[in-house]
C-alpha atoms as a PDB file:
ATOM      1  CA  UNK A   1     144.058  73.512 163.126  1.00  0.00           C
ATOM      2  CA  UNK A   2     141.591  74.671 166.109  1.00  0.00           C
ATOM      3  CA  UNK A   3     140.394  78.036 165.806  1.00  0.00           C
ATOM      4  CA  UNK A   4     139.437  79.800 168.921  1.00  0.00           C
ATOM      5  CA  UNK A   5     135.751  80.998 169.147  1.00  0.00           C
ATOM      6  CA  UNK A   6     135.497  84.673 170.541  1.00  0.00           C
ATOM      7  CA  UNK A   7     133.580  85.731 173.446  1.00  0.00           C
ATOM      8  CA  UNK A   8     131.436  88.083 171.638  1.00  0.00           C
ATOM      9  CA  UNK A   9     130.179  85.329 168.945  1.00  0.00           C
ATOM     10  CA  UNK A  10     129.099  82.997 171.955  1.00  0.00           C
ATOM     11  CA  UNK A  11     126.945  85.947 173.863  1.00  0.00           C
ATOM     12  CA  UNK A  12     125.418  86.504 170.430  1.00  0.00           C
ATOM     13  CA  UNK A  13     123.453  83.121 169.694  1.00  0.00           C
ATOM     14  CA  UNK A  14     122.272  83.919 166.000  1.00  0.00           C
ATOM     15  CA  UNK A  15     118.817  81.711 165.509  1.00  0.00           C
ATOM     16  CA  UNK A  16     117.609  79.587 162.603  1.00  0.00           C
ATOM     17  CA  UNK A  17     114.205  80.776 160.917  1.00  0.00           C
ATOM     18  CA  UNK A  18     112.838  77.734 162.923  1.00  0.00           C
ATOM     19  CA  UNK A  19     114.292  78.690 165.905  1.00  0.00           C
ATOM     20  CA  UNK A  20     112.799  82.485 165.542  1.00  0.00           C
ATOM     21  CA  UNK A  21     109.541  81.380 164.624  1.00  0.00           C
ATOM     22  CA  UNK A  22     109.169  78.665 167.600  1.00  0.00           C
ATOM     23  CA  UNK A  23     110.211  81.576 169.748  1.00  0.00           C
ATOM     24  CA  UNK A  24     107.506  83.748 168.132  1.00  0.00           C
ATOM     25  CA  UNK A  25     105.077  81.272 167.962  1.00  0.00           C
ATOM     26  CA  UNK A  26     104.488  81.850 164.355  1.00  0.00           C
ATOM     27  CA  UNK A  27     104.502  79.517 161.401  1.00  0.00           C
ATOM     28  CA  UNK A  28     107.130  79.540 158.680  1.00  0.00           C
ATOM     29  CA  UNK A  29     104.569  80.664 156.169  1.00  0.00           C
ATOM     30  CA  UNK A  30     103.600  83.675 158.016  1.00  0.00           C
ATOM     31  CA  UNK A  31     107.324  84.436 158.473  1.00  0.00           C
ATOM     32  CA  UNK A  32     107.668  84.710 154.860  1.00  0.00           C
ATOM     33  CA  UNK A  33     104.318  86.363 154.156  1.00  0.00           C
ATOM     34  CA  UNK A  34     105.878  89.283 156.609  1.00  0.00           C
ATOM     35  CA  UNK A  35     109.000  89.101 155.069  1.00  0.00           C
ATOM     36  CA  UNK A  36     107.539  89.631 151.757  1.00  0.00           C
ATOM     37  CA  UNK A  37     105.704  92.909 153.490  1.00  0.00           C
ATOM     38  CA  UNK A  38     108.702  93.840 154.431  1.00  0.00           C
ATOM     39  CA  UNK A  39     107.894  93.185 157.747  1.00  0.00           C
ATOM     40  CA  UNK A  40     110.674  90.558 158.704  1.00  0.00           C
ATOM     41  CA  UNK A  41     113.741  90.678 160.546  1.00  0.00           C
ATOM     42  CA  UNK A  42     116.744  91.501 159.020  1.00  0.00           C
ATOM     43  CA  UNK A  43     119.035  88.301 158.068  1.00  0.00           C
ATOM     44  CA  UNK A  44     122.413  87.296 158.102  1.00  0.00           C
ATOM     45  CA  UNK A  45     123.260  85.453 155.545  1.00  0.00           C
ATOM     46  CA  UNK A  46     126.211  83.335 154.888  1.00  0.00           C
ATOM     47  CA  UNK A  47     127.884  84.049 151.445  1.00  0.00           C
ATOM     48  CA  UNK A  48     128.002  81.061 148.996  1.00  0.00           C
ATOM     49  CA  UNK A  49     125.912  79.036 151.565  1.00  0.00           C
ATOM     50  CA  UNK A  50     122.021  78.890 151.830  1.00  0.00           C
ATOM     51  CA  UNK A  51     122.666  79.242 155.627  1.00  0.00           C
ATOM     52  CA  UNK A  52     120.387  82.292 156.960  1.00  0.00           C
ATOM     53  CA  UNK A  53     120.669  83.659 160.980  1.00  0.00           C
ATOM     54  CA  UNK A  54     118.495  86.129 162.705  1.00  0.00           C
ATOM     55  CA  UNK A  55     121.208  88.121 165.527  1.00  0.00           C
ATOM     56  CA  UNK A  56     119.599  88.652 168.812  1.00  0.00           C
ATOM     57  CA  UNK A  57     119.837  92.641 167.617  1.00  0.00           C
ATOM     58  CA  UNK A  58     117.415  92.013 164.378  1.00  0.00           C
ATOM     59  CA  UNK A  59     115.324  89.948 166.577  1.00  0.00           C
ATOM     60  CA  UNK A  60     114.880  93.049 169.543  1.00  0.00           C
ATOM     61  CA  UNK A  61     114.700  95.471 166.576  1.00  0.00           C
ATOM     62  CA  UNK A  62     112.026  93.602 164.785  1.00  0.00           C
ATOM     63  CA  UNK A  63     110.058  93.241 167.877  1.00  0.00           C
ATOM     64  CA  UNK A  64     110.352  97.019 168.335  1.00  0.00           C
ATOM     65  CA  UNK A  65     109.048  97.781 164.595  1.00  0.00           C
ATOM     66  CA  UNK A  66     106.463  95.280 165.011  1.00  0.00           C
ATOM     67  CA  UNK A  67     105.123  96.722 168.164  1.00  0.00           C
ATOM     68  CA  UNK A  68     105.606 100.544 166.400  1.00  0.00           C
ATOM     69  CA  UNK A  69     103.024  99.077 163.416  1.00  0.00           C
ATOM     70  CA  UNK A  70     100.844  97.630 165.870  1.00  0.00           C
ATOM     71  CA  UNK A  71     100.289 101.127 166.670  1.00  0.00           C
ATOM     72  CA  UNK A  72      99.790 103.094 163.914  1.00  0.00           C
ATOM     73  CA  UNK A  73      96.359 104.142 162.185  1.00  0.00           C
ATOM     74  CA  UNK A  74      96.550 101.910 159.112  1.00  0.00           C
ATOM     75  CA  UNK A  75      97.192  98.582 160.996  1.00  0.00           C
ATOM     76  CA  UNK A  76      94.705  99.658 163.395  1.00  0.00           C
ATOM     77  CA  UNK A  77      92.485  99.908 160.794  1.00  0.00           C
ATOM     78  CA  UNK A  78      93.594  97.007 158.815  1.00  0.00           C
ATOM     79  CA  UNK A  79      92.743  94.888 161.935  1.00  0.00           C
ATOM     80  CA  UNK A  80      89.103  96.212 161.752  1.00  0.00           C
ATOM     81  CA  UNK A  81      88.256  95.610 158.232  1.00  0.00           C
ATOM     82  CA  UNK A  82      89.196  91.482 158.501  1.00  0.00           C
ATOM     83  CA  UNK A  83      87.638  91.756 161.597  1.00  0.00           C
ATOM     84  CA  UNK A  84      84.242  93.081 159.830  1.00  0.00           C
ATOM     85  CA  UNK A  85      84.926  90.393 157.014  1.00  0.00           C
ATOM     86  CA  UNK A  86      85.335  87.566 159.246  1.00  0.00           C
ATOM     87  CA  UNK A  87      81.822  87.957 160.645  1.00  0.00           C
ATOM     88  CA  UNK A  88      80.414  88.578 157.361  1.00  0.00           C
ATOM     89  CA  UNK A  89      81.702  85.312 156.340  1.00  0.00           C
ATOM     90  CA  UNK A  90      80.254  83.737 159.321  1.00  0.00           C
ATOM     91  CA  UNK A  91      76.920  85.161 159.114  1.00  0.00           C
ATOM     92  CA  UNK A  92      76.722  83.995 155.593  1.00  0.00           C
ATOM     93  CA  UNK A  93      78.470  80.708 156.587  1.00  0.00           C
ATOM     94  CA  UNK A  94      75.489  80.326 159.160  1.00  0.00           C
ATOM     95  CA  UNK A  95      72.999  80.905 156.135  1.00  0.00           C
ATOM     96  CA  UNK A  96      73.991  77.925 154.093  1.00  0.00           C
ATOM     97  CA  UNK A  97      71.719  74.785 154.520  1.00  0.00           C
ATOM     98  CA  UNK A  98      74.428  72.825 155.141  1.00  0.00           C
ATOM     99  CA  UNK A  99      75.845  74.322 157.671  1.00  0.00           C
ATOM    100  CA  UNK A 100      76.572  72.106 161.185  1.00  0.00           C
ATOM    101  CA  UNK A 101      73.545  74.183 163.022  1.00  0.00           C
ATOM    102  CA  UNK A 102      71.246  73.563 160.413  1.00  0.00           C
ATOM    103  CA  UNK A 103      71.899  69.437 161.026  1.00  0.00           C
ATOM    104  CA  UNK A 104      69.076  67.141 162.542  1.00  0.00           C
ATOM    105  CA  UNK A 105      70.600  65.002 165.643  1.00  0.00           C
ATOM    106  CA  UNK A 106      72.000  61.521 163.813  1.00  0.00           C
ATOM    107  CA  UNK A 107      71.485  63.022 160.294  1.00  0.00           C
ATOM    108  CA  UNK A 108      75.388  62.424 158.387  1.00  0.00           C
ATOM    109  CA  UNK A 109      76.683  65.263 156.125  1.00  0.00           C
ATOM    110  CA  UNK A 110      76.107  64.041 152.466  1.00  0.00           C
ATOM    111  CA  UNK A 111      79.469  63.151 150.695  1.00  0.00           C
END
């Protein structure tokens, strides 16, 4: 027996995680890292199923709460400490004998 499809579910495309994260640009792995922050979209899940969809709602409200953190003093300052640690790792990365700078033209990296 067909069952007719209303109008409203066909304006709403629902997306895969996939699909969010290609639209994103972000990698599954970081989708779940925010999600664990609570930091990810809500999700619709299917009962009974493992089948999970992100509404084009969650998607506009996530980018809204994403954008509000962005903001705010503690990601602000979050975003200068690894930004402090990353060049401390580098400077000390550039002090190691072995490092690529430190390499004589023709001379192979010992394995």
């Amino acid at each position: 027996m067909p069952t007719k499809i209303s109008d409203a579910a066909l304006d709403d495309p629902a997306q895969t995680i996939a699909q969010f994260c290609r639209a994103e640009s972000l990698s599954k792995s970081s989708y779940y890292a925010l999600r664990r922050r609570g930091l990810g979209p809500d999700e619709r899940r299917v009962p009974g199923t493992k089948i999970i969809r992100i509404t084009a709602e969650a998607h506009a409200a996530w980018r809204e709460r994403i954008d509000a953190f962005a903001r705010t003093e503690a990601a602000q300052l979050e975003t200068e400490r690894r930004r402090k640690l990353a060049s401390i790792a580098g400077q000390i990365a550039a002090q190691s004998p072995r490092h690529v700078s430190r390499r004589r033209a023709g001379q192979r990296r010992p394995r």
